[in-house]
PDB file of N, CA and C in Angstrom:
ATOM      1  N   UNK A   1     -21.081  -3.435  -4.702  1.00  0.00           N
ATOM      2  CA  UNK A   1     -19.812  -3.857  -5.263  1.00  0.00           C
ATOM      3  C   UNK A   1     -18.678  -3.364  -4.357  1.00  0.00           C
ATOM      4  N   UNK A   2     -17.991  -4.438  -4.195  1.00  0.00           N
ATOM      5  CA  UNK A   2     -16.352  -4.094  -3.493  1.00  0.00           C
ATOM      6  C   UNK A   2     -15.280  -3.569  -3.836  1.00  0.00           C
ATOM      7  N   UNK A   3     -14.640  -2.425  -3.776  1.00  0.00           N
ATOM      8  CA  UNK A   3     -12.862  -2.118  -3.948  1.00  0.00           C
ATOM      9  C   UNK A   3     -12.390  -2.355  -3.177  1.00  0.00           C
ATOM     10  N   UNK A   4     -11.262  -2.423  -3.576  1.00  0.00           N
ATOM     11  CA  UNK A   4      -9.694  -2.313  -2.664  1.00  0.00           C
ATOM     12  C   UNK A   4      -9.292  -0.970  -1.880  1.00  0.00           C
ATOM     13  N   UNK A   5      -9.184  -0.626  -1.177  1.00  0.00           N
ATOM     14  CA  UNK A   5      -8.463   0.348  -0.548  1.00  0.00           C
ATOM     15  C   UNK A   5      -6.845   0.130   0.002  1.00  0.00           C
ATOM     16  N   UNK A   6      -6.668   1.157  -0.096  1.00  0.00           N
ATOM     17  CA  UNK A   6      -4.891   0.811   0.450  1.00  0.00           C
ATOM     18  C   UNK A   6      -4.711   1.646   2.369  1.00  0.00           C
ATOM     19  N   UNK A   7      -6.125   2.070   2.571  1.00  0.00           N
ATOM     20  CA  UNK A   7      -6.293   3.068   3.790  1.00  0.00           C
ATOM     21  C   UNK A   7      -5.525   2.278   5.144  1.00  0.00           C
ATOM     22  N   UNK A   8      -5.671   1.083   5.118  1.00  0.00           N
ATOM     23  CA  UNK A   8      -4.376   0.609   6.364  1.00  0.00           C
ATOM     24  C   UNK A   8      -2.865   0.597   6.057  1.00  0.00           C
ATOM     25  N   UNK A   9      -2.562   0.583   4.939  1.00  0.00           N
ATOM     26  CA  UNK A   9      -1.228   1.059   4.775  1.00  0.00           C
ATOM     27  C   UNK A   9      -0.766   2.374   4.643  1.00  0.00           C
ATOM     28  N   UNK A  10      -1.922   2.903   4.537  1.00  0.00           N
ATOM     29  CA  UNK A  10      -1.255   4.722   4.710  1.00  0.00           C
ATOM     30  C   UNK A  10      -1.740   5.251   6.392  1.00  0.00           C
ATOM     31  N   UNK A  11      -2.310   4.386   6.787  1.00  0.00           N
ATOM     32  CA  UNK A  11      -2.390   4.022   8.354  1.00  0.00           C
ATOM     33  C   UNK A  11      -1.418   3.545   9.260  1.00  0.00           C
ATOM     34  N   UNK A  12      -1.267   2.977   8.617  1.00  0.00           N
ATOM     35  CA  UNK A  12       0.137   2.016   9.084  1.00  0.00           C
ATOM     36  C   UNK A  12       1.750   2.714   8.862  1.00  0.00           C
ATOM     37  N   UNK A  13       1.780   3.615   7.599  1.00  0.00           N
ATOM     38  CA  UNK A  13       2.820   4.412   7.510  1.00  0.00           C
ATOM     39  C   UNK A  13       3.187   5.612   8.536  1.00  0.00           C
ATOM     40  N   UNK A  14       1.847   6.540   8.892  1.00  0.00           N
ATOM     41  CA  UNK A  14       1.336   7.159   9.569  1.00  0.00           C
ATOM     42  C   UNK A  14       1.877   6.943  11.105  1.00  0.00           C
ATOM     43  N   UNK A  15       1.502   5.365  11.559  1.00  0.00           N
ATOM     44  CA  UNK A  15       2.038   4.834  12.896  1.00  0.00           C
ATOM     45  C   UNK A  15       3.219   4.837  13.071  1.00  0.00           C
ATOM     46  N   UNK A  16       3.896   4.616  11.981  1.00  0.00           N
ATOM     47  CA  UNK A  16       5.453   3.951  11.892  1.00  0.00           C
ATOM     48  C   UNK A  16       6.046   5.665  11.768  1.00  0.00           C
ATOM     49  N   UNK A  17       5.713   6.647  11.695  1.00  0.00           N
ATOM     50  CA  UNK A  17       5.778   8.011  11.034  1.00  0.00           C
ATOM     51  C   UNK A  17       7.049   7.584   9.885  1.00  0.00           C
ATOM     52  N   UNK A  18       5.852   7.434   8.928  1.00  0.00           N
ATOM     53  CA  UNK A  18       6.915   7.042   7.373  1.00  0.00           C
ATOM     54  C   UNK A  18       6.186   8.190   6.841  1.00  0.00           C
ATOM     55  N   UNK A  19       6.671   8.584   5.171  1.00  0.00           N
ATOM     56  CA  UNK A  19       5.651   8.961   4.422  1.00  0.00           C
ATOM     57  C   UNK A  19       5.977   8.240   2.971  1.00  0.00           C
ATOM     58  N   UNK A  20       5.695   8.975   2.416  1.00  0.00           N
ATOM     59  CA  UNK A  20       4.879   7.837   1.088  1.00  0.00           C
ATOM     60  C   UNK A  20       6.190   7.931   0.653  1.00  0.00           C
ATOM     61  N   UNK A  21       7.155   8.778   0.431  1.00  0.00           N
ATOM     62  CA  UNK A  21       8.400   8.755  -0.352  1.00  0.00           C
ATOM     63  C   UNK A  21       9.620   7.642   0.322  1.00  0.00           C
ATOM     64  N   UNK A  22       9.262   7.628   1.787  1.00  0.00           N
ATOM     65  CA  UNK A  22      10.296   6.674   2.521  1.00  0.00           C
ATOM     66  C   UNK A  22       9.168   5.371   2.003  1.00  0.00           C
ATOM     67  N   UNK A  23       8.449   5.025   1.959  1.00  0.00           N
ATOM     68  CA  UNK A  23       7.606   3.536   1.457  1.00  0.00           C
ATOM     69  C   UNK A  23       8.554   3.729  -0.286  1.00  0.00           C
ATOM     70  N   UNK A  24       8.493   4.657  -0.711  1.00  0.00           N
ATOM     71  CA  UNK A  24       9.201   4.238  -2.070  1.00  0.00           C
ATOM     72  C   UNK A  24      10.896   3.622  -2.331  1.00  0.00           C
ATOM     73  N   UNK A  25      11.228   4.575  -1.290  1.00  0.00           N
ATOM     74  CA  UNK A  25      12.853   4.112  -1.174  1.00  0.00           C
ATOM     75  C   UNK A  25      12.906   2.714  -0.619  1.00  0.00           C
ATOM     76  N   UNK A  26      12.183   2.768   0.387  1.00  0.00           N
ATOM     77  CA  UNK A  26      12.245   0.869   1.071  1.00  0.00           C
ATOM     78  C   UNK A  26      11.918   0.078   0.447  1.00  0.00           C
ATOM     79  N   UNK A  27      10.948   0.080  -0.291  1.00  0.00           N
ATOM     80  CA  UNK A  27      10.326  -1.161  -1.261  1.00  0.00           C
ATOM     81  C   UNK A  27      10.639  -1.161  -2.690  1.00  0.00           C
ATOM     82  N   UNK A  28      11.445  -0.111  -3.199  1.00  0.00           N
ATOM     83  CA  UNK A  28      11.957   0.296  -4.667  1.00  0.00           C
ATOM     84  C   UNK A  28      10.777   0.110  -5.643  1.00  0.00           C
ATOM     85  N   UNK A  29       9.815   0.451  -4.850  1.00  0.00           N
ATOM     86  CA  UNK A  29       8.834   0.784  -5.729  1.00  0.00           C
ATOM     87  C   UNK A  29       8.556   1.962  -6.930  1.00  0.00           C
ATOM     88  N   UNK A  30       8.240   1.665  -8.136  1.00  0.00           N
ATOM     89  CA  UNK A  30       8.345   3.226  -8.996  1.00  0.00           C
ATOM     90  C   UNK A  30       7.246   4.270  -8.443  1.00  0.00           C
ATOM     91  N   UNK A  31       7.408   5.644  -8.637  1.00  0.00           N
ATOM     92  CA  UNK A  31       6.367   6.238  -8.722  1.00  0.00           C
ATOM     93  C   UNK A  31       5.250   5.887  -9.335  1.00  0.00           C
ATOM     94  N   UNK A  32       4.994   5.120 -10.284  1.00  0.00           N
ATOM     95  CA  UNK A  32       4.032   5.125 -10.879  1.00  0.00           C
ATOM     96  C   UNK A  32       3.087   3.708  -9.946  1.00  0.00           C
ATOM     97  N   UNK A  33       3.710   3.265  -9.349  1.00  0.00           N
ATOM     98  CA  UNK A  33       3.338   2.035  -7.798  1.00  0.00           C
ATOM     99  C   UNK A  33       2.397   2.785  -7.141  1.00  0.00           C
ATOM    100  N   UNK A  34       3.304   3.705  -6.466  1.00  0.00           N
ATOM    101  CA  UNK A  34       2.715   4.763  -5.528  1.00  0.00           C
ATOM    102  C   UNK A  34       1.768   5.852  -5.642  1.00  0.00           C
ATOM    103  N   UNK A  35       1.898   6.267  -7.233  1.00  0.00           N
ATOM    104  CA  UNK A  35       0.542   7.203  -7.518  1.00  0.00           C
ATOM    105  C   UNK A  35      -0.606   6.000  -7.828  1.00  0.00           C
ATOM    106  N   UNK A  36      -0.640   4.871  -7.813  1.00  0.00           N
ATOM    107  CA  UNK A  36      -1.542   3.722  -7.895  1.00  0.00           C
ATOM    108  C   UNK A  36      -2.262   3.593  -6.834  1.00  0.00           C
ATOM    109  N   UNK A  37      -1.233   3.663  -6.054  1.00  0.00           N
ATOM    110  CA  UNK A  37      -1.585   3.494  -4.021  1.00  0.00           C
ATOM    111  C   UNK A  37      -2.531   4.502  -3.808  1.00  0.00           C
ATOM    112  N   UNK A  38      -2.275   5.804  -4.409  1.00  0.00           N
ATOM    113  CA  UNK A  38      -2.646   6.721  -3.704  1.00  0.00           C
ATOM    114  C   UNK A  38      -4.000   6.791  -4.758  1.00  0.00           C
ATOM    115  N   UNK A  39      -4.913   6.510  -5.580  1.00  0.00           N
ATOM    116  CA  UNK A  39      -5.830   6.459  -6.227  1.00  0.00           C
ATOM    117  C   UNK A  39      -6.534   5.132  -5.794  1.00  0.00           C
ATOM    118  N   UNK A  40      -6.257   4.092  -5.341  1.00  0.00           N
ATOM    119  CA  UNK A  40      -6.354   2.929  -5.074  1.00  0.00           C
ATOM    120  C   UNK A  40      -6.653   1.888  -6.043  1.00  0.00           C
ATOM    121  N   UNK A  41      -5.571   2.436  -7.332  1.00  0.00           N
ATOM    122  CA  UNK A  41      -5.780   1.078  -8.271  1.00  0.00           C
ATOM    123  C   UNK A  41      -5.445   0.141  -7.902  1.00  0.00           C
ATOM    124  N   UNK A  42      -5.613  -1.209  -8.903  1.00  0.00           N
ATOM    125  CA  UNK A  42      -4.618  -2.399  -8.375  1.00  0.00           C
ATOM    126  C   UNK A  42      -3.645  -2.234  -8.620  1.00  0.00           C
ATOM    127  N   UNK A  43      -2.860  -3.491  -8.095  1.00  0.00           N
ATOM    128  CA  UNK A  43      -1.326  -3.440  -8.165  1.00  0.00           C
ATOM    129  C   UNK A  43      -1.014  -5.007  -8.348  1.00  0.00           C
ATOM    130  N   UNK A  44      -0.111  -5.641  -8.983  1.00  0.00           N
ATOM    131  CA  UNK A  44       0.592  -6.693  -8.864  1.00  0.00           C
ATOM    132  C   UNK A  44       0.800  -7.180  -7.379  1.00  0.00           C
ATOM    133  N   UNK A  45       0.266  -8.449  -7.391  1.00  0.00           N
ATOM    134  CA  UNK A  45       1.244  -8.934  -6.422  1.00  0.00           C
ATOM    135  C   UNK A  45       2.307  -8.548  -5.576  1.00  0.00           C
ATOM    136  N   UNK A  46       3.204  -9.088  -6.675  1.00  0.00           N
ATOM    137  CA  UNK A  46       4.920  -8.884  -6.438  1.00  0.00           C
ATOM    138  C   UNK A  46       5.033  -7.797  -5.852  1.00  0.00           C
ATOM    139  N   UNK A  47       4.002  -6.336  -6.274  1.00  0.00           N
ATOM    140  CA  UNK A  47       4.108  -5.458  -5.643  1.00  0.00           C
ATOM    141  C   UNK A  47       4.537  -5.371  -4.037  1.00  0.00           C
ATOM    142  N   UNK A  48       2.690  -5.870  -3.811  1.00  0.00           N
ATOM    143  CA  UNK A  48       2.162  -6.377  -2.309  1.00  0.00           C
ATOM    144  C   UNK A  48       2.919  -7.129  -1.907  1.00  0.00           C
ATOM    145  N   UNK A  49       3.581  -8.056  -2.582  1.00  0.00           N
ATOM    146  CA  UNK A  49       4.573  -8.641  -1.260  1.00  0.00           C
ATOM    147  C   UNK A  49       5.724  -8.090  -0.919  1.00  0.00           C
ATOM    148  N   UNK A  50       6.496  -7.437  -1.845  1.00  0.00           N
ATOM    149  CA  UNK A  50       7.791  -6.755  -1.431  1.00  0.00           C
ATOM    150  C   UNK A  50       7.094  -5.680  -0.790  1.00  0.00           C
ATOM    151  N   UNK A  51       6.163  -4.801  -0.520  1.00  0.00           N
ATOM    152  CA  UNK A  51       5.522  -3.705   0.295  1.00  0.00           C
ATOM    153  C   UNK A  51       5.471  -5.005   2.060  1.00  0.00           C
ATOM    154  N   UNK A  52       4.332  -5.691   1.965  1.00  0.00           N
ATOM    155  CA  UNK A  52       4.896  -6.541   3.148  1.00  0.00           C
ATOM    156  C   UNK A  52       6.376  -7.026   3.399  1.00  0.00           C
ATOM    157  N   UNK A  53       7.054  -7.373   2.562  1.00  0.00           N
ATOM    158  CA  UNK A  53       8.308  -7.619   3.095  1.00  0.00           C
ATOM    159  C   UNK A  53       8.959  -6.364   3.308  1.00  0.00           C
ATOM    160  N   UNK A  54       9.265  -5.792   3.175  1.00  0.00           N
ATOM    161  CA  UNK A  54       9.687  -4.593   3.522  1.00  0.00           C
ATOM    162  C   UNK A  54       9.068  -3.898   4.841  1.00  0.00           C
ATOM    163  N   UNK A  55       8.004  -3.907   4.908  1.00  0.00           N
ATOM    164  CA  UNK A  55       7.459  -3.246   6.040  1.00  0.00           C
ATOM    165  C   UNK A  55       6.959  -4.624   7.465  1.00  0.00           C
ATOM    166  N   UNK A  56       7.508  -5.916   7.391  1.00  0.00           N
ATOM    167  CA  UNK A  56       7.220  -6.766   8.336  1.00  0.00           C
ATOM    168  C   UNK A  56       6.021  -6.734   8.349  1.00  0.00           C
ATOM    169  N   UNK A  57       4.999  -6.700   7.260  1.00  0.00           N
ATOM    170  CA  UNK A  57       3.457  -6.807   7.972  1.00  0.00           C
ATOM    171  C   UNK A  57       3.086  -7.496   6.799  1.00  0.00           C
ATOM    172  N   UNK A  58       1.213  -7.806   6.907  1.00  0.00           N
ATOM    173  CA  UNK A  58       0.738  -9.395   6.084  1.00  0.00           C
ATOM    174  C   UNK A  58      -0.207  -8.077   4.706  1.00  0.00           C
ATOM    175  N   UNK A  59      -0.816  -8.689   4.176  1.00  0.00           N
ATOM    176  CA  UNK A  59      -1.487  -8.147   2.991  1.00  0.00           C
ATOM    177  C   UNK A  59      -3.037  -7.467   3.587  1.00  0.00           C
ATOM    178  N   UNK A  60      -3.497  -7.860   4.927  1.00  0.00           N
ATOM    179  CA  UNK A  60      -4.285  -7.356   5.520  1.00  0.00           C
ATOM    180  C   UNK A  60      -4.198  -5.889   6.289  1.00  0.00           C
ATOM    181  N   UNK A  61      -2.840  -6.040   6.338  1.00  0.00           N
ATOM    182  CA  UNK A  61      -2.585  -5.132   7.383  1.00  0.00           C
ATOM    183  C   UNK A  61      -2.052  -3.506   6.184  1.00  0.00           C
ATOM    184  N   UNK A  62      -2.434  -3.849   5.330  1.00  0.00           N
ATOM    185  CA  UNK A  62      -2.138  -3.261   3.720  1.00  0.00           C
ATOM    186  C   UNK A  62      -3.442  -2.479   3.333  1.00  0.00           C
ATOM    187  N   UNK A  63      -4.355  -3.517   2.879  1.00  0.00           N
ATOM    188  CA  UNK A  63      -5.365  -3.413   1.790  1.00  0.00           C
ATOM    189  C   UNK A  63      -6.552  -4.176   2.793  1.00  0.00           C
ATOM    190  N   UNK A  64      -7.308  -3.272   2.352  1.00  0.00           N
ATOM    191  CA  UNK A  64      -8.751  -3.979   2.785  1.00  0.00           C
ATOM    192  C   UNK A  64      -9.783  -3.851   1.491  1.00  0.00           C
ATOM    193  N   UNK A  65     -11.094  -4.396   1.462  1.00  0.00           N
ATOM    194  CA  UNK A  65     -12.040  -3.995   0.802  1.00  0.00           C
ATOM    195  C   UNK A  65     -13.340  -3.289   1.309  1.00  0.00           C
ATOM    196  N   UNK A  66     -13.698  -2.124   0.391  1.00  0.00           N
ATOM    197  CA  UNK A  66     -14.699  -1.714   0.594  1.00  0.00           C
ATOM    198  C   UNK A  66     -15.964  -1.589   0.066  1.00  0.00           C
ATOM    199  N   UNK A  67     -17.127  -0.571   0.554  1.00  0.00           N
ATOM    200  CA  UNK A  67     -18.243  -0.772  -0.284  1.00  0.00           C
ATOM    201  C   UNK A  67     -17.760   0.484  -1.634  1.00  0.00           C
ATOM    202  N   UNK A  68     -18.104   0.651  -2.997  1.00  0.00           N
ATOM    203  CA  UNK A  68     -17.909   1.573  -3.756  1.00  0.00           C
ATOM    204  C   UNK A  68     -19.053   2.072  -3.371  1.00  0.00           C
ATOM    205  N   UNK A  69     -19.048   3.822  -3.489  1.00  0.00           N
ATOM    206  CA  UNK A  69     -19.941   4.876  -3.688  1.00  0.00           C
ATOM    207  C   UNK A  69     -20.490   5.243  -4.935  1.00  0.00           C
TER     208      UNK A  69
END
């Protein structure tokens, strides 16, 4: 079975040297978004796209899927 991971966007923050609190201010995302991110629940859409719009990048470059343990 497959999850979601969010590991290229905290990859990608990493590159850009962001951290998780500047991803909150840019995308006006709530905390409760971001403690999601960081557990790798889902998220809305709308989320994922204002996170890509905000950061110029696609939903791949975000989220991937993996195998669950």
């Amino acid at each position: 079975m497959k999850k979601i991971t969010y590991k290229p966007l905290f990859k990608l923050l990493i590159d850009r040297n962001m951290t998780r609190t500047d991803l909150k201010r840019l995308t006006g995302i709530s905390p409760g978004c971001l403690a999601k991110l960081g557990k790798g629940d889902n998220l809305t859409t709308d989320v994922l796209v204002r996170i890509c719009n905000s950061l110029d990048c696609t939903l791949p470059e975000i989220m991937e899927l993996e195998d669950e343990k």
